[in-house]
Protein backbone atom coordinates (compact mmCIF):
# COMPACT_ATOMS: atom_id res chain seq x y z
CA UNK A 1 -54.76 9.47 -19.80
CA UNK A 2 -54.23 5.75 -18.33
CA UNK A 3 -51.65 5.34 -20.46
CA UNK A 4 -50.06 8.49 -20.22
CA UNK A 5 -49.37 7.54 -16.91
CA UNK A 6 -48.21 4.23 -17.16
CA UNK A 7 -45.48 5.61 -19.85
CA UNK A 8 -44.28 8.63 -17.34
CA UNK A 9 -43.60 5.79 -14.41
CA UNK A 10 -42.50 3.75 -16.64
CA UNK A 11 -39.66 6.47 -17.65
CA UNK A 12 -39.15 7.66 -14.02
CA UNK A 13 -38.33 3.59 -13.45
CA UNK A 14 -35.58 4.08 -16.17
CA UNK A 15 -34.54 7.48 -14.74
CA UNK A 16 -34.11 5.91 -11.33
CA UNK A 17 -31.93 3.01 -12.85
CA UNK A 18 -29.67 5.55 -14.55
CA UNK A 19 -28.16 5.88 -11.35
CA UNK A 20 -26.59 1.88 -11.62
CA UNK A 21 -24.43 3.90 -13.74
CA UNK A 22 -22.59 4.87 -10.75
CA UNK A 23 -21.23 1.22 -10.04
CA UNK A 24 -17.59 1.51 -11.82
CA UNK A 25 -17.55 -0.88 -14.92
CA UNK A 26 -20.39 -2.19 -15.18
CA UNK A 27 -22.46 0.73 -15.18
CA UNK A 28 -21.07 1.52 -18.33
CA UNK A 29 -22.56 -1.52 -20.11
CA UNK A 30 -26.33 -0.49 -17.87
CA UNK A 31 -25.87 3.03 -19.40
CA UNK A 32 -25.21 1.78 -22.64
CA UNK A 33 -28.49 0.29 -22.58
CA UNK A 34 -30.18 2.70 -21.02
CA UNK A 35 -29.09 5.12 -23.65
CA UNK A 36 -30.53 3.13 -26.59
CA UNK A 37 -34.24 2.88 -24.42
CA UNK A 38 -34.12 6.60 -23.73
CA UNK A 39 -33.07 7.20 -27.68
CA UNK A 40 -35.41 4.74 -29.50
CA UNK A 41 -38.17 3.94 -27.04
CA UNK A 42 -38.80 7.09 -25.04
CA UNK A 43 -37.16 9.53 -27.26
CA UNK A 44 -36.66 11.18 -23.72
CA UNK A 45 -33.43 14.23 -23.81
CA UNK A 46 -33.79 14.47 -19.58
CA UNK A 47 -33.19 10.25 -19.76
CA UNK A 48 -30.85 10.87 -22.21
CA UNK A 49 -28.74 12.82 -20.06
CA UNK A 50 -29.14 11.66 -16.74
CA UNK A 51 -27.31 8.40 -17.96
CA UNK A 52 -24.80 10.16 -19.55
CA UNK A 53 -24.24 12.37 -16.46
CA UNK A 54 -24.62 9.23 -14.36
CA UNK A 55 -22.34 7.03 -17.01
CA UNK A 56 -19.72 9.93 -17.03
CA UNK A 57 -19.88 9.88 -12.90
CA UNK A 58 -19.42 6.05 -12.86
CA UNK A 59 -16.39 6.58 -15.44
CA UNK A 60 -15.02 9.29 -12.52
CA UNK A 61 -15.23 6.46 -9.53
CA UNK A 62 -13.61 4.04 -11.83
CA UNK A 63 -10.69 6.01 -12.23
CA UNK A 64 -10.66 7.32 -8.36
CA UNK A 65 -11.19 3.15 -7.80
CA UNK A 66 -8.37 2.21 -9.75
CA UNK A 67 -5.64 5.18 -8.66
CA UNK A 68 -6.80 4.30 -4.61
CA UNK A 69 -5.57 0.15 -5.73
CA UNK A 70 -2.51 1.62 -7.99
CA UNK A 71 -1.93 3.71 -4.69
CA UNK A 72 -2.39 0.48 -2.01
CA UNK A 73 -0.50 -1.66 -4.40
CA UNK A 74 2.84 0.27 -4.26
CA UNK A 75 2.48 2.45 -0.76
CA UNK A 76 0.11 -0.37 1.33
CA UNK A 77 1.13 -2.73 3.96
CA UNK A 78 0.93 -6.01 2.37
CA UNK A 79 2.70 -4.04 -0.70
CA UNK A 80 5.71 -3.21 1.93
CA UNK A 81 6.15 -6.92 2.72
CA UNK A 82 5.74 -8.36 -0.71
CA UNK A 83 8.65 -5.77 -2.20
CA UNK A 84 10.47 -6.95 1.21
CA UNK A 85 10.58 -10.01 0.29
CA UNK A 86 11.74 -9.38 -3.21
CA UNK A 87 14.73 -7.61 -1.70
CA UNK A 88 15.41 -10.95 -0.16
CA UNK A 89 15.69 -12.61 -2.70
CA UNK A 90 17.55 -10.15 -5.01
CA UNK A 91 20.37 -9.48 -1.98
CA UNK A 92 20.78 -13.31 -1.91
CA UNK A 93 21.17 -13.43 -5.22
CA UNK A 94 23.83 -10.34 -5.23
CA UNK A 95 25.82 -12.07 -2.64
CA UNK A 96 26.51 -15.60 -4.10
CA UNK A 97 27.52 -13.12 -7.69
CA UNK A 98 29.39 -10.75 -5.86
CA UNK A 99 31.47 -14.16 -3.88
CA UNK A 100 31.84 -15.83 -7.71
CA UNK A 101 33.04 -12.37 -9.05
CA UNK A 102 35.47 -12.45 -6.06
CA UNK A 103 36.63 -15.99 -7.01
CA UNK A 104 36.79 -15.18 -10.48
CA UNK A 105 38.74 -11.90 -10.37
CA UNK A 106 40.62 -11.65 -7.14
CA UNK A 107 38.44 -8.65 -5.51
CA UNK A 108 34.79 -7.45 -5.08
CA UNK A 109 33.86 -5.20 -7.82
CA UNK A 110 33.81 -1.56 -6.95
CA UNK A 111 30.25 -1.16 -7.43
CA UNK A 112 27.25 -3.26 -8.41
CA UNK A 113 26.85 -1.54 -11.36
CA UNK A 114 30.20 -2.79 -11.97
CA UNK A 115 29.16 -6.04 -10.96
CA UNK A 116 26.02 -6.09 -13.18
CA UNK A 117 28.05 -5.59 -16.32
CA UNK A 118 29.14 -9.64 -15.38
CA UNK A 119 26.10 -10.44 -14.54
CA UNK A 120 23.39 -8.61 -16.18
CA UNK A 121 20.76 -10.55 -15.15
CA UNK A 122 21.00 -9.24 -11.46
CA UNK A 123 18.74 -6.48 -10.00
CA UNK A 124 20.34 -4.25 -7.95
CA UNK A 125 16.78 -1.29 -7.84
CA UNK A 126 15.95 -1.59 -4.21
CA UNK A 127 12.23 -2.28 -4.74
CA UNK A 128 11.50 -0.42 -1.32
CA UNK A 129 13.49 3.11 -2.59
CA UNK A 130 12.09 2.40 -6.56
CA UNK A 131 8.95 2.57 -5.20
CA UNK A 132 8.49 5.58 -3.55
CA UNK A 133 10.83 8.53 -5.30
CA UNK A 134 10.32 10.98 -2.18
CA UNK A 135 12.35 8.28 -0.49
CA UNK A 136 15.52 8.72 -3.03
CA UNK A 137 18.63 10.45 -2.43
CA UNK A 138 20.96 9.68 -4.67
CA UNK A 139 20.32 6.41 -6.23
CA UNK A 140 17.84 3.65 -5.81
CA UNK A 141 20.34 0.88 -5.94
CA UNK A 142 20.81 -1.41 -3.01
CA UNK A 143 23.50 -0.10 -0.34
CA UNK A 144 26.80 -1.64 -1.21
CA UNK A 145 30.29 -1.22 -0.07
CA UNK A 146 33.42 -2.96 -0.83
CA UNK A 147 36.26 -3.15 1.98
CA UNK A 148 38.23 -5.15 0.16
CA UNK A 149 37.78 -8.63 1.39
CA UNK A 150 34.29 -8.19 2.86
CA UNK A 151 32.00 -6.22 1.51
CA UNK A 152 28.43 -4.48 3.13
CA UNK A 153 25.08 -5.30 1.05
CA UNK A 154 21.78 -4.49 2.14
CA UNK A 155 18.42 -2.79 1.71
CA UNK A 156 16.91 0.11 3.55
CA UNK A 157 14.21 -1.99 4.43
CA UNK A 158 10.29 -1.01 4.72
CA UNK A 159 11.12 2.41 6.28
CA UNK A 160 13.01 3.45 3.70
CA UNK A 161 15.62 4.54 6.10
CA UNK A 162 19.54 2.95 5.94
CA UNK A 163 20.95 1.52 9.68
CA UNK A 164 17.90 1.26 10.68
CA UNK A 165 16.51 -2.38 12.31
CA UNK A 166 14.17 -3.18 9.42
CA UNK A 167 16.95 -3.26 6.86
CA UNK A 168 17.48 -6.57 5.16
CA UNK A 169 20.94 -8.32 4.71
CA UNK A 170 21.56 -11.70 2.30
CA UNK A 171 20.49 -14.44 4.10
CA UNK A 172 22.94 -16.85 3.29
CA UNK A 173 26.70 -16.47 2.35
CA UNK A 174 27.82 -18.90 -0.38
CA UNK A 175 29.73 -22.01 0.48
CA UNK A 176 33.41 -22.64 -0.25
CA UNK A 177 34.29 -24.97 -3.17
């Protein structure tokens, strides 16, 4: 009868750690092992099951885990500022092309698709609008205009709204030869 005993706590210690199934990732690997005990060593169904639940519940935060980062990575704060920043660069990069197509062909190009056929190596996806679709009208290029011999370039910025104060212009214009 001792033993008896000793064998049920012993299996309501394992039932209790089924529930480290819950931590995402590595409560896989626990359940794993806590499916070969309840298997070979307790031949237990209810321990059986209970980490399976329990693994299958883990699995479920895992997923909710990695959709909340996917989320914060492209809709968060620091995401705003880091795609910001990418604008940046990519507008300062537009400008110097857009001043060497000028040179090289008399005018602005009509468009920056236009301008991209040049220079394919240019992005011209605002990051801010490619980010979040809701925030797309018509196109999720960066706002250009050619007036013949200036031209307007710029991105909506982190509010995702043109002529607004957050919107980002090249920072520097490129030198004369």
């Amino acid at each position: 009868m001792n033993m008896k005993n000793a064998n049920i706590q012993k299996k309501n210690k394992f039932f209790y750690l089924s529930f480290l199934c819950l931590i995402p990732a590595l409560g896989i690997l626990i359940g794993i092992f806590l499916l070969f005990f309840a298997v070979f060593e307790f031949k237990s169904k209810r321990l059986f099951f209970t980490t399976l639940i329990t693994m299958a519940g883990g699995i479920l935060l895992l997923k909710l885990d990695t959709a909340y980062l996917k989320h914060d990575l492209m809709y968060g704060k620091d995401a705003a500022s880091g795609f910001a920043m990418v604008a940046a660069n990519d507008l300062d990069v537009i400008a110097k092309e857009l001043d060497l197509f000028k040179i090289r062909y008399g005018k602005y190009p009509d468009s920056l698709l236009e301008l991209k056929k040049f220079y394919p190596e240019i992005h011209i996806r605002d990051p801010l609008l490619n980010r979040d679709k809701e925030l797309l009208n018509s196109s999720d290029y960066y706002h250009y205009q050619n007036n013949g011999d200036k031209y307007i370039l710029y991105s909506v910025g982190i509010d995702g709204i043109a002529n607004t104060n957050d919107d980002i212009y090249p920072r520097k214009p490129l030198k004369g030869p």
